[in-house]
N, C-alpha and C. Protein backbone atom coordinates (compact mmCIF):
# COMPACT_ATOMS: atom_id res chain seq x y z
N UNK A 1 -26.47 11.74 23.23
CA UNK A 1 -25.05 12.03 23.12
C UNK A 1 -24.73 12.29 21.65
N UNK A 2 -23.84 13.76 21.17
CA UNK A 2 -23.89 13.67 19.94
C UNK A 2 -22.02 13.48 20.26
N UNK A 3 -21.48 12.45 19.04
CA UNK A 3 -20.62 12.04 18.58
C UNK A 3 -19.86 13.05 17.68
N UNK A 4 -18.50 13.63 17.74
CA UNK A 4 -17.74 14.43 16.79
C UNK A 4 -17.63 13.85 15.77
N UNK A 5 -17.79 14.26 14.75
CA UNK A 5 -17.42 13.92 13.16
C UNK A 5 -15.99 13.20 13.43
N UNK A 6 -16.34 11.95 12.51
CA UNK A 6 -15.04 11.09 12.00
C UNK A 6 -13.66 11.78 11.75
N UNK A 7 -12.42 11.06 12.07
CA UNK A 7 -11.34 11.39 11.61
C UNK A 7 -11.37 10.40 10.77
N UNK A 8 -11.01 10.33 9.17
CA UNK A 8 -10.47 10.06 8.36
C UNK A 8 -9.21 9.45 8.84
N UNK A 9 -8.59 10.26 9.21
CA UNK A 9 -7.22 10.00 9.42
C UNK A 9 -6.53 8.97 7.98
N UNK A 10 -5.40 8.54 8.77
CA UNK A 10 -3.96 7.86 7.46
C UNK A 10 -4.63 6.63 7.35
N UNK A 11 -5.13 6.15 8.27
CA UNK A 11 -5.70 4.56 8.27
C UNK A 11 -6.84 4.21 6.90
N UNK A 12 -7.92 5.05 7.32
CA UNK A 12 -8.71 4.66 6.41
C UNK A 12 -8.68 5.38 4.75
N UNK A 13 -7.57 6.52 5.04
CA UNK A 13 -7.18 6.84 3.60
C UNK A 13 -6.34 5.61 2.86
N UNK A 14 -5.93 4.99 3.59
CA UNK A 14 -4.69 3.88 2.90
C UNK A 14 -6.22 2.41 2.37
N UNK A 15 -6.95 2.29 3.73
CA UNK A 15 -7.73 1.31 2.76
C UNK A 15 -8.29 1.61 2.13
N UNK A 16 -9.15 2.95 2.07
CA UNK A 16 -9.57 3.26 0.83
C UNK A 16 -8.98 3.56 -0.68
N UNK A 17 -7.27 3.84 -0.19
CA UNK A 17 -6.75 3.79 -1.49
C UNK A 17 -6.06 2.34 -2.04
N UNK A 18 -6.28 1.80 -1.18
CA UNK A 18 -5.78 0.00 -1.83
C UNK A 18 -7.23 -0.24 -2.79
N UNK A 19 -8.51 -0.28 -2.18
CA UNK A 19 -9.07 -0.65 -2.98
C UNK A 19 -9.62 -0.22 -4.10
N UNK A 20 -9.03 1.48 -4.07
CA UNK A 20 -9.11 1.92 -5.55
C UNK A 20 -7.95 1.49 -6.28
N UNK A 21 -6.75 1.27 -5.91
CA UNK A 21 -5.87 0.76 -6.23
C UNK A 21 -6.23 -0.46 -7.17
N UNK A 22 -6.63 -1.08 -6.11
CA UNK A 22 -7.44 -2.88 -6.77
C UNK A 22 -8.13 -2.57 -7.99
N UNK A 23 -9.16 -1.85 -7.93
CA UNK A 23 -9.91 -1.59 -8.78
C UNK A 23 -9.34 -1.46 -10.37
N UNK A 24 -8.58 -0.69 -10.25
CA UNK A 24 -7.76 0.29 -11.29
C UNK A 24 -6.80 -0.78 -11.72
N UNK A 25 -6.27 -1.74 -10.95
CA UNK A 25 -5.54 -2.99 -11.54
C UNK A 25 -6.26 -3.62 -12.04
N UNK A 26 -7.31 -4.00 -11.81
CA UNK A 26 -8.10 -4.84 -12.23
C UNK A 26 -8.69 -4.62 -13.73
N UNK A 27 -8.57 -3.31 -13.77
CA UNK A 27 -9.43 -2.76 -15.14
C UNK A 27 -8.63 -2.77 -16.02
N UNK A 28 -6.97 -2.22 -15.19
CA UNK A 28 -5.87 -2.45 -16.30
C UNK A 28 -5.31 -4.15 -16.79
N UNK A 29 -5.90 -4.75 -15.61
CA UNK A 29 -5.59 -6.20 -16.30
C UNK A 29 -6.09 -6.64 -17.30
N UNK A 30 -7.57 -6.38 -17.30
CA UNK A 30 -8.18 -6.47 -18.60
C UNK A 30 -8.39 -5.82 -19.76
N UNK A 31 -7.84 -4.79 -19.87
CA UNK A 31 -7.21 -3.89 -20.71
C UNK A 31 -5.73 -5.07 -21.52
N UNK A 32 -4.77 -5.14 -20.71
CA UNK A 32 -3.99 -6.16 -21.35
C UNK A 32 -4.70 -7.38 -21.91
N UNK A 33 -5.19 -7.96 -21.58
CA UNK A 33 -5.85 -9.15 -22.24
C UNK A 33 -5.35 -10.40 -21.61
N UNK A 34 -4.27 -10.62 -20.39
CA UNK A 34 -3.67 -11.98 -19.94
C UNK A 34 -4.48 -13.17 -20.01
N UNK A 35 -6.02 -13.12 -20.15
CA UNK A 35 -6.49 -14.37 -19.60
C UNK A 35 -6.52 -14.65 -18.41
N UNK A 36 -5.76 -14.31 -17.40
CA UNK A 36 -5.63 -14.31 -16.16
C UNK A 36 -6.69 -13.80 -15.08
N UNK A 37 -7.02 -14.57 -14.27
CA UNK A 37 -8.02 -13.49 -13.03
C UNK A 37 -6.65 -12.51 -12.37
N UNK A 38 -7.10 -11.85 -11.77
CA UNK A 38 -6.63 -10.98 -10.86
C UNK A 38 -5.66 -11.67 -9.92
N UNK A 39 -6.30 -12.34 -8.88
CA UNK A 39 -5.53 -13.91 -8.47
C UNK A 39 -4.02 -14.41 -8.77
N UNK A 40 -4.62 -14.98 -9.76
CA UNK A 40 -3.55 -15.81 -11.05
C UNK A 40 -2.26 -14.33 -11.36
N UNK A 41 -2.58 -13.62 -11.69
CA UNK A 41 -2.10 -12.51 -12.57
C UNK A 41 -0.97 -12.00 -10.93
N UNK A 42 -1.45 -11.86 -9.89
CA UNK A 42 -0.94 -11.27 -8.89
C UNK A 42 -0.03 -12.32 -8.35
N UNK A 43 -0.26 -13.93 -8.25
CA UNK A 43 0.37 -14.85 -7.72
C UNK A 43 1.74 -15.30 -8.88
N UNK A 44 1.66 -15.11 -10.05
CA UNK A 44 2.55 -14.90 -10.89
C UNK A 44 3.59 -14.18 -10.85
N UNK A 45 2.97 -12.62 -10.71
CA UNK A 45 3.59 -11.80 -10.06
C UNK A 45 4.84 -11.62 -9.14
N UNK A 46 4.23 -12.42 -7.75
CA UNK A 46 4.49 -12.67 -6.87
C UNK A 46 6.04 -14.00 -7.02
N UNK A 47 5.50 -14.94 -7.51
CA UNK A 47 6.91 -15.78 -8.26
C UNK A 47 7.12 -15.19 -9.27
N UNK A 48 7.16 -14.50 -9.83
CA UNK A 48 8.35 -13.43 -10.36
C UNK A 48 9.04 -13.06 -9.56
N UNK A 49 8.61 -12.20 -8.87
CA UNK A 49 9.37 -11.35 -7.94
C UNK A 49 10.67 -12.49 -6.61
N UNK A 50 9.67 -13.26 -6.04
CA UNK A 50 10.17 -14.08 -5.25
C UNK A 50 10.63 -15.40 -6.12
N UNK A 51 11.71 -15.68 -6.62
CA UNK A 51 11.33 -16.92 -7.36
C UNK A 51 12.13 -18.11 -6.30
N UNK A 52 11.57 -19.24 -6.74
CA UNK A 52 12.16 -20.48 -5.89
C UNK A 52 11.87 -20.63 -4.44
N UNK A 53 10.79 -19.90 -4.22
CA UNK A 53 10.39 -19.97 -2.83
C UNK A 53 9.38 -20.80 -2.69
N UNK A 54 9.12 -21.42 -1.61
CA UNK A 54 7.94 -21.95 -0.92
C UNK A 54 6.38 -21.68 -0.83
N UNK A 55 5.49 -22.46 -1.82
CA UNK A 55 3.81 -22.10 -1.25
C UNK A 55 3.61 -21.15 0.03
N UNK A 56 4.54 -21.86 0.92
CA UNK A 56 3.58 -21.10 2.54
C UNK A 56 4.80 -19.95 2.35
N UNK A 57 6.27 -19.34 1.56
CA UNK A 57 6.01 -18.02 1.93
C UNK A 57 5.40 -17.06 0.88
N UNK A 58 5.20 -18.34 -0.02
CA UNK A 58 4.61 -17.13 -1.47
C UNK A 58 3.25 -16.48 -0.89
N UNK A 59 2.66 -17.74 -0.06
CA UNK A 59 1.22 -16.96 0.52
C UNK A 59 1.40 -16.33 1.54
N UNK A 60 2.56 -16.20 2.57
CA UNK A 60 2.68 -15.24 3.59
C UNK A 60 2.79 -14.02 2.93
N UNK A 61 3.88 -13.65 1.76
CA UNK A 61 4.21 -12.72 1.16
C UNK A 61 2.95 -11.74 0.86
N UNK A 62 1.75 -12.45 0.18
CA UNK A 62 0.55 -12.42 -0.44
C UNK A 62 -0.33 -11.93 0.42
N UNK A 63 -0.35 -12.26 1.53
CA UNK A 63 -1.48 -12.30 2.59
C UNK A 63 -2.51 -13.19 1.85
N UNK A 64 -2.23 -14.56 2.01
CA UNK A 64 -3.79 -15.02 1.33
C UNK A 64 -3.81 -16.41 2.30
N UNK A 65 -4.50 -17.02 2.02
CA UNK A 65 -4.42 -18.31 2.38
C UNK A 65 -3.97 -19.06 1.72
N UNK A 66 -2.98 -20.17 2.59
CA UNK A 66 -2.13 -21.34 1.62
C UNK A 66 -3.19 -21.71 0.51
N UNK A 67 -4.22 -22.23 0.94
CA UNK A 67 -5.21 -22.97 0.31
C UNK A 67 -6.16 -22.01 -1.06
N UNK A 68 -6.17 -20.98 -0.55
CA UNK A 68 -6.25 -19.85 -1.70
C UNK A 68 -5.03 -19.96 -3.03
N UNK A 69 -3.88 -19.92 -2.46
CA UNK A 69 -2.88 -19.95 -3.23
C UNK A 69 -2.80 -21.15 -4.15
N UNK A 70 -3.02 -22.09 -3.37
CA UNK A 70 -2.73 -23.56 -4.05
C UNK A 70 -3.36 -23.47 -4.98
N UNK A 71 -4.73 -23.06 -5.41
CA UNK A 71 -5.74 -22.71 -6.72
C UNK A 71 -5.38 -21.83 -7.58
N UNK A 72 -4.52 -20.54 -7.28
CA UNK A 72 -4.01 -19.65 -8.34
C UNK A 72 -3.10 -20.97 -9.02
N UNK A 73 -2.14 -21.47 -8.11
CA UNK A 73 -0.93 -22.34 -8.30
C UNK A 73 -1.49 -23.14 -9.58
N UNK A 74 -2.08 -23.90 -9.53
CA UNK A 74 -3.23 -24.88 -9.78
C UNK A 74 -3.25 -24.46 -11.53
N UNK A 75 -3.98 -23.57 -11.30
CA UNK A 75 -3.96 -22.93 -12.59
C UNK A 75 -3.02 -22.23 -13.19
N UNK A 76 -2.34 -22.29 -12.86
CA UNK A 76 -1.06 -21.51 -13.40
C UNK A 76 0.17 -22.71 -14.34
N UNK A 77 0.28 -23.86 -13.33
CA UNK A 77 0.51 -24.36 -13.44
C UNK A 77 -0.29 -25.48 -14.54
N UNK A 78 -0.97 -26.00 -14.55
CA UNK A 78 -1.92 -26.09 -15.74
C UNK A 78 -1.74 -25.55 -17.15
N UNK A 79 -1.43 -23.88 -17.23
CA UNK A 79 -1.39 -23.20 -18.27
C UNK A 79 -0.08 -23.34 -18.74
N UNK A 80 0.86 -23.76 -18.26
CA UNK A 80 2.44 -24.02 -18.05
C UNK A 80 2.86 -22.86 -18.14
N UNK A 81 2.81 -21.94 -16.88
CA UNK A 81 3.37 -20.56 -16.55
C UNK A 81 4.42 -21.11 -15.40
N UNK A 82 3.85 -22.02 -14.51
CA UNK A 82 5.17 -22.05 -13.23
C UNK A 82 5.13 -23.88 -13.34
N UNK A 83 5.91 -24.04 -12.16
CA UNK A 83 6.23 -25.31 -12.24
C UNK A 83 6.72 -25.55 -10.62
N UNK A 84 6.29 -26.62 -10.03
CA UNK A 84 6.25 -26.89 -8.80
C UNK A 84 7.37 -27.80 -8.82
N UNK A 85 8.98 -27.53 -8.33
CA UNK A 85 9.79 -28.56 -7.73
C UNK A 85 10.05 -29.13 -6.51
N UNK A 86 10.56 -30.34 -6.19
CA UNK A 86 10.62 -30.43 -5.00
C UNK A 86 11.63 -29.72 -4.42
N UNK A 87 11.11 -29.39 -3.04
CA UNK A 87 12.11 -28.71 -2.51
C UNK A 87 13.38 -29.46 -1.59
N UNK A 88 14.96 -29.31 -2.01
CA UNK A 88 15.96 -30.04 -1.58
C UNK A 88 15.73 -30.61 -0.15
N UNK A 89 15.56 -29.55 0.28
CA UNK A 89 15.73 -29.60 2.01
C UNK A 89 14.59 -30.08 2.57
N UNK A 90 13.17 -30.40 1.55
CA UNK A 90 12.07 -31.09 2.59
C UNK A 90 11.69 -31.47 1.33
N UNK A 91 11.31 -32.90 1.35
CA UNK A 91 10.90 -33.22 0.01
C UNK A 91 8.96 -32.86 0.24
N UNK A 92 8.42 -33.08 1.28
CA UNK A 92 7.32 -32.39 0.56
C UNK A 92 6.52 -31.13 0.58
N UNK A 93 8.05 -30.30 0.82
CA UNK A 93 7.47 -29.01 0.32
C UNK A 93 8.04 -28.46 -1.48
N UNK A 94 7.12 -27.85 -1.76
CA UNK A 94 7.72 -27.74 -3.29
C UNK A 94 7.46 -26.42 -3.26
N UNK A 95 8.79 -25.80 -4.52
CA UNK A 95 9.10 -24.74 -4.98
C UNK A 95 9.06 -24.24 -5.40
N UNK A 96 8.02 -22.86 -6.20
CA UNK A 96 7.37 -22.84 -7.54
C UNK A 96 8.57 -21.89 -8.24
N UNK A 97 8.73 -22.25 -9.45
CA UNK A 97 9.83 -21.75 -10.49
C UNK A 97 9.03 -20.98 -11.75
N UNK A 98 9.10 -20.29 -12.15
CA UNK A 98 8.00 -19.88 -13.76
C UNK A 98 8.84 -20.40 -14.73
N UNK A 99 7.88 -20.59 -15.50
CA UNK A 99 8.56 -21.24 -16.44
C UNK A 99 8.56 -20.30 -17.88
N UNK A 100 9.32 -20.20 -18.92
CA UNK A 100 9.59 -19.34 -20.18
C UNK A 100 8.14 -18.52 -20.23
N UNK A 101 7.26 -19.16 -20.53
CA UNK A 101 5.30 -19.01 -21.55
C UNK A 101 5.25 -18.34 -20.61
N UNK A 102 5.41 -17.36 -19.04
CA UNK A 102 5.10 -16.65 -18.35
C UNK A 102 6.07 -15.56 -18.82
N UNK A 103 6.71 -15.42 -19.49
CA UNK A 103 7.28 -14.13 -20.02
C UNK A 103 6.61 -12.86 -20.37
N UNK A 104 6.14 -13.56 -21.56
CA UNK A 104 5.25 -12.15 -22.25
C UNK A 104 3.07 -11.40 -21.12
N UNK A 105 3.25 -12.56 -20.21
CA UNK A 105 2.38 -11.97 -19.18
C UNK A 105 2.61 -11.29 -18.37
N UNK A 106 3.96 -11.45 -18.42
CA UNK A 106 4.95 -10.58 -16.99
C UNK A 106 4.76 -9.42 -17.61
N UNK A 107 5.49 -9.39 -18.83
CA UNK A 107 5.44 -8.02 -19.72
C UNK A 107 3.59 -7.20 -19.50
N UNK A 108 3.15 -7.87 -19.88
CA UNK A 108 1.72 -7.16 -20.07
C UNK A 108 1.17 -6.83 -18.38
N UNK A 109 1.64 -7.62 -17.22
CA UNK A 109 0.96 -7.73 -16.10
C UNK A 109 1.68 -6.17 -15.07
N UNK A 110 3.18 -6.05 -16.36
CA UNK A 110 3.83 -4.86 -15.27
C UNK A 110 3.50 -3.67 -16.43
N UNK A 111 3.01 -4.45 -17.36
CA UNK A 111 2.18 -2.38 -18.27
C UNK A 111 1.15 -2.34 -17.29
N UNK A 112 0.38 -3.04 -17.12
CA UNK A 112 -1.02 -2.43 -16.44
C UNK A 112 -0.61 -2.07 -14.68
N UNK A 113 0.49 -2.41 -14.33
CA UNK A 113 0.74 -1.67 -12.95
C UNK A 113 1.98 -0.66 -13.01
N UNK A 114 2.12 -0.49 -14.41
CA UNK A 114 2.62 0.84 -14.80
C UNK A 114 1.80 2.10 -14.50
N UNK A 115 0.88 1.31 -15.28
CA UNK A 115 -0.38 2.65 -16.05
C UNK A 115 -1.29 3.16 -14.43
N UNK A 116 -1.01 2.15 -13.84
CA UNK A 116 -1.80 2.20 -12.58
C UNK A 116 -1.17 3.16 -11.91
N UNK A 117 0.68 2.44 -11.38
CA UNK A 117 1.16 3.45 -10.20
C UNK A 117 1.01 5.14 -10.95
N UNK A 118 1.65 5.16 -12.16
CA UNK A 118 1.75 6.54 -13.27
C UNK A 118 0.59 7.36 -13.20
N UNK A 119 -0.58 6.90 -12.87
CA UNK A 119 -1.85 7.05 -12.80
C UNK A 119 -2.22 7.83 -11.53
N UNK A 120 -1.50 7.18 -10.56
CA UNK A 120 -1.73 7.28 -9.00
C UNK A 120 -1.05 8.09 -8.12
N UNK A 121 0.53 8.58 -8.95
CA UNK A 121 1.44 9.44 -8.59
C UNK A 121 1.15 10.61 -9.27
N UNK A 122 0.52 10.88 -10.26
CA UNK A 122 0.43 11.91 -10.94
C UNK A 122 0.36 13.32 -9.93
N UNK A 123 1.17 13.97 -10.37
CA UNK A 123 1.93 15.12 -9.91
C UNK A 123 2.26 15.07 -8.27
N UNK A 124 2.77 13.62 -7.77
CA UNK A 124 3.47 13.82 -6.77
C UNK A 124 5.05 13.70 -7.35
N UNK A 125 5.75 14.68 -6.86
CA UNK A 125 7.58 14.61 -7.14
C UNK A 125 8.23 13.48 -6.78
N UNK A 126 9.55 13.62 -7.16
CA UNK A 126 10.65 12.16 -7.00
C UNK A 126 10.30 12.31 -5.53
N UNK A 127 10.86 13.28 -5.01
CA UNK A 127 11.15 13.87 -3.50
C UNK A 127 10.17 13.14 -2.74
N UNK A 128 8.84 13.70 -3.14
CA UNK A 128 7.65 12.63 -2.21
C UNK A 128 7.49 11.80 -2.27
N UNK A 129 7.38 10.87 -3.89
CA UNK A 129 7.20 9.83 -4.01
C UNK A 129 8.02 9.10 -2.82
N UNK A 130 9.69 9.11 -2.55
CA UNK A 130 10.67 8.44 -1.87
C UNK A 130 10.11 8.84 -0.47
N UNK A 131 9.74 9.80 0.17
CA UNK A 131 9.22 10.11 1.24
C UNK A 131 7.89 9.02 1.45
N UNK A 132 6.81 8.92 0.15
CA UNK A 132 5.63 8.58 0.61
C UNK A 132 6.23 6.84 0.25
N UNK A 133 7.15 6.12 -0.27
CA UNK A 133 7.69 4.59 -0.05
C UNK A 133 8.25 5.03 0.83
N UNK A 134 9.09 5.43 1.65
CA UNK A 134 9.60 5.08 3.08
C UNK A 134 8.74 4.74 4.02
N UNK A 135 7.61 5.77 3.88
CA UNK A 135 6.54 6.02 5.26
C UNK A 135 5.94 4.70 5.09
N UNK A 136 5.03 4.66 3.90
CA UNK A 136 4.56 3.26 3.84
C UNK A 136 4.91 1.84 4.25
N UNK A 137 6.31 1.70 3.80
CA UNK A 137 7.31 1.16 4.28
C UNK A 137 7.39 0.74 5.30
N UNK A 138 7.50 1.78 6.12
CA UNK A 138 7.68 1.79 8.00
C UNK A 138 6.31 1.39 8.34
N UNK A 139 5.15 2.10 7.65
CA UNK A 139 4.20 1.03 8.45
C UNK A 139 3.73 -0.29 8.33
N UNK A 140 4.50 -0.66 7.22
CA UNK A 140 3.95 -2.31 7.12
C UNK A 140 5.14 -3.13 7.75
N UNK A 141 6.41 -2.55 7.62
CA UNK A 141 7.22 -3.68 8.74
C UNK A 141 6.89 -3.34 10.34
N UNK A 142 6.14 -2.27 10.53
CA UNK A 142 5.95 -2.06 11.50
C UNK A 142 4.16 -3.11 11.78
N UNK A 143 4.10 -3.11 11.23
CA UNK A 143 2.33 -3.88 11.40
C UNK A 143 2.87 -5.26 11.13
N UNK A 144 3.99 -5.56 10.65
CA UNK A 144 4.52 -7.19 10.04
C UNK A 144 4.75 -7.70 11.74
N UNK A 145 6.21 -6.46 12.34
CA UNK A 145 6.43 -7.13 13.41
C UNK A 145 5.42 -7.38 14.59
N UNK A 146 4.59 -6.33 14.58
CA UNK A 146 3.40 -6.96 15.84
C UNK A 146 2.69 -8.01 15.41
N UNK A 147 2.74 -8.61 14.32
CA UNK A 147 1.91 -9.82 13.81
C UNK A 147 2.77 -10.70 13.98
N UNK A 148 4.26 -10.90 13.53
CA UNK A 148 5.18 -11.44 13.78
C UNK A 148 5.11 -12.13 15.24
N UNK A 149 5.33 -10.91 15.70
CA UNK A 149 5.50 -11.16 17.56
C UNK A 149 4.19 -11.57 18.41
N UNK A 150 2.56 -11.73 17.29
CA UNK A 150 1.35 -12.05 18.18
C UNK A 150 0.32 -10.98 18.65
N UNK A 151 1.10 -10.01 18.01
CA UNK A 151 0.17 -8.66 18.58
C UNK A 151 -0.89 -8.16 17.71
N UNK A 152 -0.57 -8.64 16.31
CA UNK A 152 -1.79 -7.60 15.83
C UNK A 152 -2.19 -8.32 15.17
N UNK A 153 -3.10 -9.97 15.41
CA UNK A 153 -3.50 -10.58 14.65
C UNK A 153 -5.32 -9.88 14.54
């Protein structure tokens, strides 16, 4: 039985471009100099973006494992970049906050995913760019809710 040549298709163009993606962050991280693994540098990130939230949604957010997370945390915390409070409403869940000394990493952690996206869009237009974040868009709340709902674990 001979088999038709592969479709490529959108699927495996998208994982193959995350992990050049990865790649290219990675090189730009160390280009900045943070000290940071990749990890650390992304979970920072991440409480930036989300601040005052919860371990279990910083790692839902993440896709990682709680227990993965707790080790970026770990170290982060250590370096006095974030800071774990208790959280009001359940005392033993805690809340990670960043603290000031994560400033100037933020700065350096969003040049190198400057240089990255700038890198990666090159000569796609405003027009597409907003076209190619919508689409994307739609497929990850669309892949969120069947996971959500049990379907696409």
């Amino acid at each position: 039985m001979t088999l038709p040549p592969p479709n490529v298709g959108v699927t495996m163009l998208i994982v193959d471009l995350a992990r050049m993606l990865r790649r290219r962050f990675e090189a730009a991280l160390s280009d900045v100099e943070t000290g940071l693994t990749v990890g650390e540098a992304r979970t920072l990130f991440y409480v930036w973006r989300m601040p005052g939230q919860r371990q279990a949604v910083l790692a839902d957010a993440m896709y990682v494992e709680p227990m993965t997370l707790v080790g970026y945390l770990d170290s982060l915390e250590k370096a006095g970049l974030i800071k774990r409070c208790p959280d009001p409403s359940d005392k033993r869940a805690k809340l990670i906050e960043l603290m000031p000394e994560a400033d100037p990493l933020l700065e350096s952690i969003s040049v190198a995913l400057e240089g990255v996206r700038t890198k990666a869009l090159e000569g796609v237009t405003g027009e597409d760019r907003a076209t190619l974040e919508h689409l994307l868009q739609n497929m990850k709340d669309s892949l969120f809710l069947q996971s959500a709902n049990g379907k696409g674990k």
